[in-house]
N, C-alpha and C. Protein backbone atom coordinates (compact mmCIF):
# COMPACT_ATOMS: atom_id res chain seq x y z
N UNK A 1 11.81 -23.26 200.64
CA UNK A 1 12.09 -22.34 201.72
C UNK A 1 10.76 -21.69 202.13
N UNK A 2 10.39 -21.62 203.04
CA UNK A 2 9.44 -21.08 204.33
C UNK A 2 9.36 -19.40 203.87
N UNK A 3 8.17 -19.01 203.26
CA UNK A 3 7.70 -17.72 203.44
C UNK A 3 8.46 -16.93 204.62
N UNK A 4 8.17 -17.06 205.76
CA UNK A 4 8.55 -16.56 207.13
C UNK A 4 10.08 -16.69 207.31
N UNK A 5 10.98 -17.58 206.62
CA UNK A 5 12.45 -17.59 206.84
C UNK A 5 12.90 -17.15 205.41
N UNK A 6 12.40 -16.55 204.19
CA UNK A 6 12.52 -15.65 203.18
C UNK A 6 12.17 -14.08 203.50
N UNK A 7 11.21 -13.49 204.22
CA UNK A 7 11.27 -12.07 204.74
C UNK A 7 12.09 -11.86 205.45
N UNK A 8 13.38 -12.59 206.82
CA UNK A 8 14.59 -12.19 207.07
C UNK A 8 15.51 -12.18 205.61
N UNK A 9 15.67 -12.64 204.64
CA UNK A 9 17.07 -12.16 203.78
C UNK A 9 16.10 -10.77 202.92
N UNK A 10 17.79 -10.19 203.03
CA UNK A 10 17.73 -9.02 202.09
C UNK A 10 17.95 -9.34 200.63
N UNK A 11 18.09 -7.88 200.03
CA UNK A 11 18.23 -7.74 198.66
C UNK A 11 20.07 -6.91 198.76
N UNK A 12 20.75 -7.01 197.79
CA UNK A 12 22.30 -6.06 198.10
C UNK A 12 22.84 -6.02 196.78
N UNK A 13 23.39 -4.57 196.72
CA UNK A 13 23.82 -4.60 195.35
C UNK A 13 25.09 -3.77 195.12
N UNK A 14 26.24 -4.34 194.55
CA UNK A 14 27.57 -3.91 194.33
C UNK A 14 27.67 -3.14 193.58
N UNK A 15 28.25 -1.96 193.78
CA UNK A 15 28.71 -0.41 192.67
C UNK A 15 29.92 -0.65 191.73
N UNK A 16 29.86 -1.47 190.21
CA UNK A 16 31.24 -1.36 189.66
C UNK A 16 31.75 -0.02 189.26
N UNK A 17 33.00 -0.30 189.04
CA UNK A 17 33.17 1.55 188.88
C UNK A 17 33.29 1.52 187.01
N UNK A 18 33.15 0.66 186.32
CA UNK A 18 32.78 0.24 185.18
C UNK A 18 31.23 0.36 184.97
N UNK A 19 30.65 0.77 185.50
CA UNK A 19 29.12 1.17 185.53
C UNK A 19 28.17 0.01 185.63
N UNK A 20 28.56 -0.95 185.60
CA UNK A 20 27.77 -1.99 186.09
C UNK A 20 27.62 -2.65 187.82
N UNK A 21 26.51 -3.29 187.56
CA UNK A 21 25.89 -3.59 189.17
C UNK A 21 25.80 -4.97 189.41
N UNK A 22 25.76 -5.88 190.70
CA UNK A 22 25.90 -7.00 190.75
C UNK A 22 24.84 -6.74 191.51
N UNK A 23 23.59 -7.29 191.32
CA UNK A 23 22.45 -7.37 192.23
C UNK A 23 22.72 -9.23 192.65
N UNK A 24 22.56 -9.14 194.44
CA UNK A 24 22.23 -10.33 194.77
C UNK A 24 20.61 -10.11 195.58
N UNK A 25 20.54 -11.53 195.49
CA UNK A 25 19.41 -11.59 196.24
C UNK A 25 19.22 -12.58 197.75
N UNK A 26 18.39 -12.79 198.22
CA UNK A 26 18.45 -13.48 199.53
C UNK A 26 19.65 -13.99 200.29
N UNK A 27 20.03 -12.82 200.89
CA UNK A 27 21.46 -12.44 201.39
C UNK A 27 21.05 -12.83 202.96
N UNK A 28 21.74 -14.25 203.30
CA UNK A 28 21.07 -13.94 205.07
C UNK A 28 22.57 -13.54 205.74
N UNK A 29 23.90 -13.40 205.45
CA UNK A 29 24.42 -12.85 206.44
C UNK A 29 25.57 -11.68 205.81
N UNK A 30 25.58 -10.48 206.15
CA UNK A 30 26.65 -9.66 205.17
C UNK A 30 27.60 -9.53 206.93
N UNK A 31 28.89 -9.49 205.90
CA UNK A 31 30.09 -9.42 207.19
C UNK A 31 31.01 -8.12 206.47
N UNK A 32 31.42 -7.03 206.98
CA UNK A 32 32.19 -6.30 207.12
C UNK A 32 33.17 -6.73 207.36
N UNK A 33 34.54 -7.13 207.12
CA UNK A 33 35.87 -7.64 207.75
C UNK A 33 37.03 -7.52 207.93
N UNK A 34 38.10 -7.18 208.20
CA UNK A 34 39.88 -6.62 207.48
C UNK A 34 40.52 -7.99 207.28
N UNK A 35 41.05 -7.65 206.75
CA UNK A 35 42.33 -8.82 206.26
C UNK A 35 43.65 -8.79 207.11
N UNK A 36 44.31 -9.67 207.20
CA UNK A 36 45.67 -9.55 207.90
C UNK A 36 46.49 -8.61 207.83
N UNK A 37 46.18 -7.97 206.26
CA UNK A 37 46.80 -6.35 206.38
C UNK A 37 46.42 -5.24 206.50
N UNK A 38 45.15 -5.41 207.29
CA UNK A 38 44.72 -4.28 207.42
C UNK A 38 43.36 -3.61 206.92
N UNK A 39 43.69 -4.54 205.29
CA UNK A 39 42.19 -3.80 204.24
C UNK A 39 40.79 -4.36 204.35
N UNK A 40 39.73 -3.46 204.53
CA UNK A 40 38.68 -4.40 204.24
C UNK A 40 38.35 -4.92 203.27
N UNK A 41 37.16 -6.03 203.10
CA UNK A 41 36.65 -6.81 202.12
C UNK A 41 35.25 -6.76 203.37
N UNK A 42 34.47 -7.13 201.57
CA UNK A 42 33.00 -7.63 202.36
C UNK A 42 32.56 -8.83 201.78
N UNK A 43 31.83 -9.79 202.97
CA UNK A 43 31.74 -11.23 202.35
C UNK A 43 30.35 -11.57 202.48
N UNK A 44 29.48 -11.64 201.76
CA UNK A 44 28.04 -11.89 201.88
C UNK A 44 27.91 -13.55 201.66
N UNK A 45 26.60 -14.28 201.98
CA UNK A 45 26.31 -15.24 202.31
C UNK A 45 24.82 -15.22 201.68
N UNK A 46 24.71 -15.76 200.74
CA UNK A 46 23.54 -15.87 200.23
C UNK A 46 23.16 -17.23 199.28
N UNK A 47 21.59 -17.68 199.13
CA UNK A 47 21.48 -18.90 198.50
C UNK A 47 21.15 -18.21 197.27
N UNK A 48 21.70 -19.01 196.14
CA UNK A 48 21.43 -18.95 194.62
C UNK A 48 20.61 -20.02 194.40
N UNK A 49 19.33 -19.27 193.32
CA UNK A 49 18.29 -19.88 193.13
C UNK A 49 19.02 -20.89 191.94
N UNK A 50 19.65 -20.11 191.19
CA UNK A 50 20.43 -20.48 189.85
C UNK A 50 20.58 -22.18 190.22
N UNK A 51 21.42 -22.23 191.29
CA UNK A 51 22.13 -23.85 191.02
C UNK A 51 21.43 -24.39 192.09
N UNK A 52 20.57 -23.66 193.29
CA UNK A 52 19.78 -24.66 194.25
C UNK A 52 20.98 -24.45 195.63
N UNK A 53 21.69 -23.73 195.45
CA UNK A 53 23.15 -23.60 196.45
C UNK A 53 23.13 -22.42 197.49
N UNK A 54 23.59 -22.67 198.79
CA UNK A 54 23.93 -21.78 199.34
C UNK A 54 25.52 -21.25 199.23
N UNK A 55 25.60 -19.69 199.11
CA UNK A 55 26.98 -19.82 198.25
C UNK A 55 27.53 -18.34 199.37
N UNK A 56 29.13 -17.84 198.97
CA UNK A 56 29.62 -17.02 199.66
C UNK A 56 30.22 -16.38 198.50
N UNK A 57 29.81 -14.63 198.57
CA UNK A 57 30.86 -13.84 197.84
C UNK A 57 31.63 -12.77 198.94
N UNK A 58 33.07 -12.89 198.07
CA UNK A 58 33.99 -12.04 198.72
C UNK A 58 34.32 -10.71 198.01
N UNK A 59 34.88 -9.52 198.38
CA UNK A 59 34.58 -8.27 197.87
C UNK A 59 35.99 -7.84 198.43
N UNK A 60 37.06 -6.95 197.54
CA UNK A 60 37.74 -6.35 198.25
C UNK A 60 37.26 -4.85 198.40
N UNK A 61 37.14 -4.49 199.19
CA UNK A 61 36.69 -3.11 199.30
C UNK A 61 37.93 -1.64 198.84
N UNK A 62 38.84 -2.02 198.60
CA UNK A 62 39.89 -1.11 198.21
C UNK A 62 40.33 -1.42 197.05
N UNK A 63 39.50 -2.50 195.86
CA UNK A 63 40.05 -2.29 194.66
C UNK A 63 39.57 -1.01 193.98
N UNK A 64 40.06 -0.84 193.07
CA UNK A 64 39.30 0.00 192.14
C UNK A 64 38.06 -0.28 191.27
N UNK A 65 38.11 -1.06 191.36
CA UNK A 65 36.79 -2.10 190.42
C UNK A 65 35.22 -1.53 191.50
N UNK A 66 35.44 -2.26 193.01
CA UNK A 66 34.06 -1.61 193.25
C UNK A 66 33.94 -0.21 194.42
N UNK A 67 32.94 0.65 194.07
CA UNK A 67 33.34 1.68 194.54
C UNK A 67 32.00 1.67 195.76
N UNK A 68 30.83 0.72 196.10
CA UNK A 68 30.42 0.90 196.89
C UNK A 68 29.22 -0.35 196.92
N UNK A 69 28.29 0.01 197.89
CA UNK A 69 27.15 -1.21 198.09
C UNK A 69 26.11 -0.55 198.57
N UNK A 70 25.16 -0.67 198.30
CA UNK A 70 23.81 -0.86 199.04
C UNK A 70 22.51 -1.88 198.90
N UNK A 71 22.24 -2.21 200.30
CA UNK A 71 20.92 -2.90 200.81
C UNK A 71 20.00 -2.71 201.84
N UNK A 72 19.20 -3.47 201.53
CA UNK A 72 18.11 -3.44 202.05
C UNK A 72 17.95 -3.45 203.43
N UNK A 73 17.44 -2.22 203.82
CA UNK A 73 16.96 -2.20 205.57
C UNK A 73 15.89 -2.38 205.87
């Protein structure tokens, strides 16, 4: 991957409410979204160095498990 197409992805990191954190890394697209009933979820888009993959995580935003997010501006 291209220096110049690695400074567009961010860094983003999930708040468990179990005190642990899910740091991802080279995140090129985060989506805000509702579900058919209403609730949000958040679905990030990022490549894992781990397996060589571009991969998708989904988030419900109204479990109890995570209580928030922040990244990189």
């Amino acid at each position: 991957m291209s220096r110049k197409k690695d400074r567009k992805r961010k860094n983003f990191t999930i708040f468990l409410a179990n005190g642990k954190t899910l740091h991802f890394t080279n995140i090129s697209k985060k989506e805000d979204l509702i579900d058919e009933k209403g609730y949000p979820y958040l679905v990030l888009h990022y490549f894992d160095k781990r397996i060589n993959k571009q991969r998708t995580a989904y988030f419900e935003m109204i479990n109890g498990n995570v209580i928030g997010y922040a990244e990189d501006k």
